[in-house]
Protein backbone atom coordinates (compact mmCIF):
# COMPACT_ATOMS: atom_id res chain seq x y z
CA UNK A 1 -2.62 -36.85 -38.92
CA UNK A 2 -5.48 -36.62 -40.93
CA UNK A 3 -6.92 -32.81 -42.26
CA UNK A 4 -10.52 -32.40 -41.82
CA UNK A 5 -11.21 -29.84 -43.82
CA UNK A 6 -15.06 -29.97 -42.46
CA UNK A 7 -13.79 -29.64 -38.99
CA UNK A 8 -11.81 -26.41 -39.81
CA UNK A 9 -14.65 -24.76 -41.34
CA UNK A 10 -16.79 -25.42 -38.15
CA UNK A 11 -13.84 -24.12 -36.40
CA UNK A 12 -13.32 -21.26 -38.43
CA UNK A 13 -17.04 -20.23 -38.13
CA UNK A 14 -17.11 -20.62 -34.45
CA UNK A 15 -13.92 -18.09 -33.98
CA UNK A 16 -15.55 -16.27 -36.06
CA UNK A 17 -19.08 -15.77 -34.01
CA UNK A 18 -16.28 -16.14 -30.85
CA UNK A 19 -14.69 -12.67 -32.61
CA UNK A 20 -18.47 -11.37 -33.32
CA UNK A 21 -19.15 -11.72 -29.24
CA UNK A 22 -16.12 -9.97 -28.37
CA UNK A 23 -16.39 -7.01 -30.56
CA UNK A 24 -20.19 -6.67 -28.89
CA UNK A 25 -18.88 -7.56 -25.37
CA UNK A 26 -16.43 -4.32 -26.64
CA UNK A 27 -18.74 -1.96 -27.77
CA UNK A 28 -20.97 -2.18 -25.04
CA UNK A 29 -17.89 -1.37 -22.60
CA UNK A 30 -17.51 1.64 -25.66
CA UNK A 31 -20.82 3.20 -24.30
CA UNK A 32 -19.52 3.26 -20.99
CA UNK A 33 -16.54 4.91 -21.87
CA UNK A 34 -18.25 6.92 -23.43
CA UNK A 35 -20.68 7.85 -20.75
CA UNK A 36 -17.42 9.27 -18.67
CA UNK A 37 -15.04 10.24 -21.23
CA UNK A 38 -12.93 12.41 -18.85
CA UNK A 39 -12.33 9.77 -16.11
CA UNK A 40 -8.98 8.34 -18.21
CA UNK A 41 -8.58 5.31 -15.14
CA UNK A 42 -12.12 4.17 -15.77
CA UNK A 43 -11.29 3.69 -19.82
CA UNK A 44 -8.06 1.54 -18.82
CA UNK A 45 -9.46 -0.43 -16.34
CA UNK A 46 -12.28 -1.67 -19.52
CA UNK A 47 -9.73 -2.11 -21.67
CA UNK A 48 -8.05 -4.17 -18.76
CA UNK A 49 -10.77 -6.12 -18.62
CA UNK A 50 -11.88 -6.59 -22.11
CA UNK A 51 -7.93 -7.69 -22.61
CA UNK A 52 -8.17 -10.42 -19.84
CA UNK A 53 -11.30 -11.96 -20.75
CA UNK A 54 -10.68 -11.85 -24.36
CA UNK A 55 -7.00 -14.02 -23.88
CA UNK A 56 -9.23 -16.41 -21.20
CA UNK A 57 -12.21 -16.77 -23.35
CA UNK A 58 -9.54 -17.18 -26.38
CA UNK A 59 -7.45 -20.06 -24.37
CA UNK A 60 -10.20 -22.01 -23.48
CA UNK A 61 -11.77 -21.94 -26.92
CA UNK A 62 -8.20 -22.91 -28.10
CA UNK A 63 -8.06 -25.55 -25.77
CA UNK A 64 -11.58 -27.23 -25.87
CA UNK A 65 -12.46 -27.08 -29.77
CA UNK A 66 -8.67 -26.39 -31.26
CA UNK A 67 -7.56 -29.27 -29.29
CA UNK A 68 -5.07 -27.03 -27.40
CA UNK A 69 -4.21 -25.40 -30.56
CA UNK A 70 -4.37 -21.83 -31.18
CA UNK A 71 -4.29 -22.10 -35.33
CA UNK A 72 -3.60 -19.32 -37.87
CA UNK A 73 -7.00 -19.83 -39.45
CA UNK A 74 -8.83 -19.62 -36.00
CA UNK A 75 -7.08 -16.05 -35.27
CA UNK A 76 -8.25 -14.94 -38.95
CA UNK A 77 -11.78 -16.29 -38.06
CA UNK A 78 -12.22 -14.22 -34.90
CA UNK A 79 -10.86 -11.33 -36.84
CA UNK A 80 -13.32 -11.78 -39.53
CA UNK A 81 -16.10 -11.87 -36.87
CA UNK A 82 -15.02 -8.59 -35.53
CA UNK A 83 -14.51 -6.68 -38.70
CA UNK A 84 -17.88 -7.91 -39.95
CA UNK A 85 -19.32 -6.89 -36.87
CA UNK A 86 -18.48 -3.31 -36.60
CA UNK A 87 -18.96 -3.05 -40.32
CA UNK A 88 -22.54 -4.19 -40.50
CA UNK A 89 -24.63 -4.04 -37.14
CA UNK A 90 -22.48 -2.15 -34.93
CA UNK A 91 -24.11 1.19 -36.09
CA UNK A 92 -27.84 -0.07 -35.36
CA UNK A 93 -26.86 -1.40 -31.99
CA UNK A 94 -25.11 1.23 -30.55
CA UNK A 95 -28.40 3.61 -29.43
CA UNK A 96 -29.57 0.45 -27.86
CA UNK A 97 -26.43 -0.03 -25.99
CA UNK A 98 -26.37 3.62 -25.35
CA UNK A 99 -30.06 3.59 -23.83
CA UNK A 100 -29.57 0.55 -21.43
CA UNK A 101 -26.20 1.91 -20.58
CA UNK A 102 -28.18 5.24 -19.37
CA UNK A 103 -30.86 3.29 -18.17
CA UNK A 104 -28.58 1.42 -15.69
CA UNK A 105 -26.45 3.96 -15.01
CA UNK A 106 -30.04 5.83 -13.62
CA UNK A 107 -31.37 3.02 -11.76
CA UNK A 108 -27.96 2.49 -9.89
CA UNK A 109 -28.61 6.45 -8.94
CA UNK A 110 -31.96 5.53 -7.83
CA UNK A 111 -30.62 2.98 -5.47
CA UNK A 112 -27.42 5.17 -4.18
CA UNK A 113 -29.94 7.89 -2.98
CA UNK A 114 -31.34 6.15 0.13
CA UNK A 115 -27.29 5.27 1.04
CA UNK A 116 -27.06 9.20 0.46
CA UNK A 117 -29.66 9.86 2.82
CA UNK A 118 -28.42 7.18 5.12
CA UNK A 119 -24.54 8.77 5.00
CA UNK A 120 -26.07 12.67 4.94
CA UNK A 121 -27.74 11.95 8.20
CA UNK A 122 -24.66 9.68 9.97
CA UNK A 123 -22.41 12.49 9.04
CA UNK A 124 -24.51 15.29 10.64
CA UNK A 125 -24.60 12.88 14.22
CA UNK A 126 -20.61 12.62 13.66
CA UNK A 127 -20.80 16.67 13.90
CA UNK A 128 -23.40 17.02 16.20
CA UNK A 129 -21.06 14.17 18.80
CA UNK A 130 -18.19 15.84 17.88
CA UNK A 131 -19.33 19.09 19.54
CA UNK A 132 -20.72 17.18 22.70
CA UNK A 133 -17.86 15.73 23.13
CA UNK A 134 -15.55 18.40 23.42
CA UNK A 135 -18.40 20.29 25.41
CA UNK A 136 -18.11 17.39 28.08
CA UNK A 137 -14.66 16.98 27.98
CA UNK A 138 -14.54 20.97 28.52
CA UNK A 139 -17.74 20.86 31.39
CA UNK A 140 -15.81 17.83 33.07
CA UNK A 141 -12.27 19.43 33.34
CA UNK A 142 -13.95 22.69 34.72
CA UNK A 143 -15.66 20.59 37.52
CA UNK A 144 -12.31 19.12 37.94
CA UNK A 145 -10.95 21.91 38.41
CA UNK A 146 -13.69 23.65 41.03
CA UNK A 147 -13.66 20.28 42.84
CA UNK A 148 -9.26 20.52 43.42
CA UNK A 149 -10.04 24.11 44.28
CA UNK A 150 -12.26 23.58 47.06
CA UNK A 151 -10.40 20.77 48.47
CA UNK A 152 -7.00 22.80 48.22
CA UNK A 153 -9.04 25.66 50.58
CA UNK A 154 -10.76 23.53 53.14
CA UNK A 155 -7.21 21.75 53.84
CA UNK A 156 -5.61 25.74 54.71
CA UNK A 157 -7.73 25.42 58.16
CA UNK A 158 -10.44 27.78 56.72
CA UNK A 159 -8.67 31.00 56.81
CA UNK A 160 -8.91 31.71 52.96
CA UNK A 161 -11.73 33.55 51.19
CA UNK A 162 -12.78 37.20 51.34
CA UNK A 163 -14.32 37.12 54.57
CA UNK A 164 -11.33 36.07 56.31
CA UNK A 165 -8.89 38.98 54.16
CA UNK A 166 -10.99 41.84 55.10
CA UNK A 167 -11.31 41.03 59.13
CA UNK A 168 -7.04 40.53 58.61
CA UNK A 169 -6.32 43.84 57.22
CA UNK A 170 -8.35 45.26 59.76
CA UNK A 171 -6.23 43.64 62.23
C-alpha cells in the first residue's frame, strides 16, 4: 500500500471541519438546554441525540472518504475542529444562537395558541355534555319510574289512590 501523504491532509482537514460542524450542531442544542435548564429529561434526550448522529455522521465519513477506516489522525482532526471551534467563534455565535433559539421557541407559541383555543373550548363542551348526560340519564330513569308506577296501579282493578282510601275507611 502506498501512503499519500496529500490524501491524509485532505482527510485530516475534512474531520477537522466534520469536528467544527459538530461542536456547532452542539452548541446550538446548548441554547436549548439552556432555555429549560430544570427539565433534566429534555438535556438527555439532546445529548441522546447529539451522541447518535455524531457516531452516524462519524461512520459514514469513515466509510466514504477513510475508505471504511476510522484512522487515529482522522479522530485527532475532528478533535482539533472542535477545540478550535469553541476556542475562537463559539463566544460570538452564541447570542445568535440564543436569539433564533427564542425566536423559535416564540413563534411555535404563536402557533400552539389557536390549538389552545381549539382544546379550551372542546374541553368546556366535554363539561357542559357531561352534565346533560347525567341530567338525561337522571330525567329518563324518573319517567321510567312514573311510567312502572302507573302501570303497576291500573293492573290493581282501580281501587288504589286517595279517592278510593277515604270512601274505604268510611266503610
Amino acid at each position: 500500500m502506498e501512503n499519500h501523504v496529500l490524501q491524509q491532509l485532505e482527510l485530516l482537514a475534512l474531520s477537522a471541519l466534520l469536528g467544527a460542524s459538530g461542536a456547532v450542531f452542539y452548541d446550538m442544542l446548548r441554547a436549548i438546554r439552556l432555555r429549560r435548564r430544570r427539565d433534566r429529561s429534555l438535556t438527555h434526550l439532546l445529548d441522546g441525540v447529539y451522541v447518535a448522529l455524531a457516531l452516524l455522521v462519524l461512520g459514514v465519513f469513515a466509510l466514504r472518504l477513510g475508505g471504511g477506516e476510522l484512522r487515529l489522525y482522522m479522530m485527532l482532526g475532528t478533535l482539533l475542529g472542535a477545540v478550535l471551534y469553541f476556542l475562537l467563534p463559539a463566544a460570538l455565535l452564541r447570542p445568535l444562537w440564543d436569539f433564533w433559539v427564542d425566536a423559535a421557541a416564540e413563534a411555535l407559541r404563536l402557533l400552539w395558541l389557536p390549538v389552545d383555543f381549539c382544546l379550551g373550548i372542546l374541553k368546556k363542551l366535554c363539561q357542559t355534555a357531561k352534565k346533560d348526560f347525567l341530567f338525561l340519564r337522571k330525567y329518563a330513569r324518573i319517567n321510567k319510574y312514573r311510567w312502572e308506577f302507573v302501570l303497576l296501579h291500573r293492573h290493581t282493578g282501580g281501587k288504589g289512590g286517595k279517592k278510593h282510601r277515604e270512601k274505604s275507611k268510611k266503610e
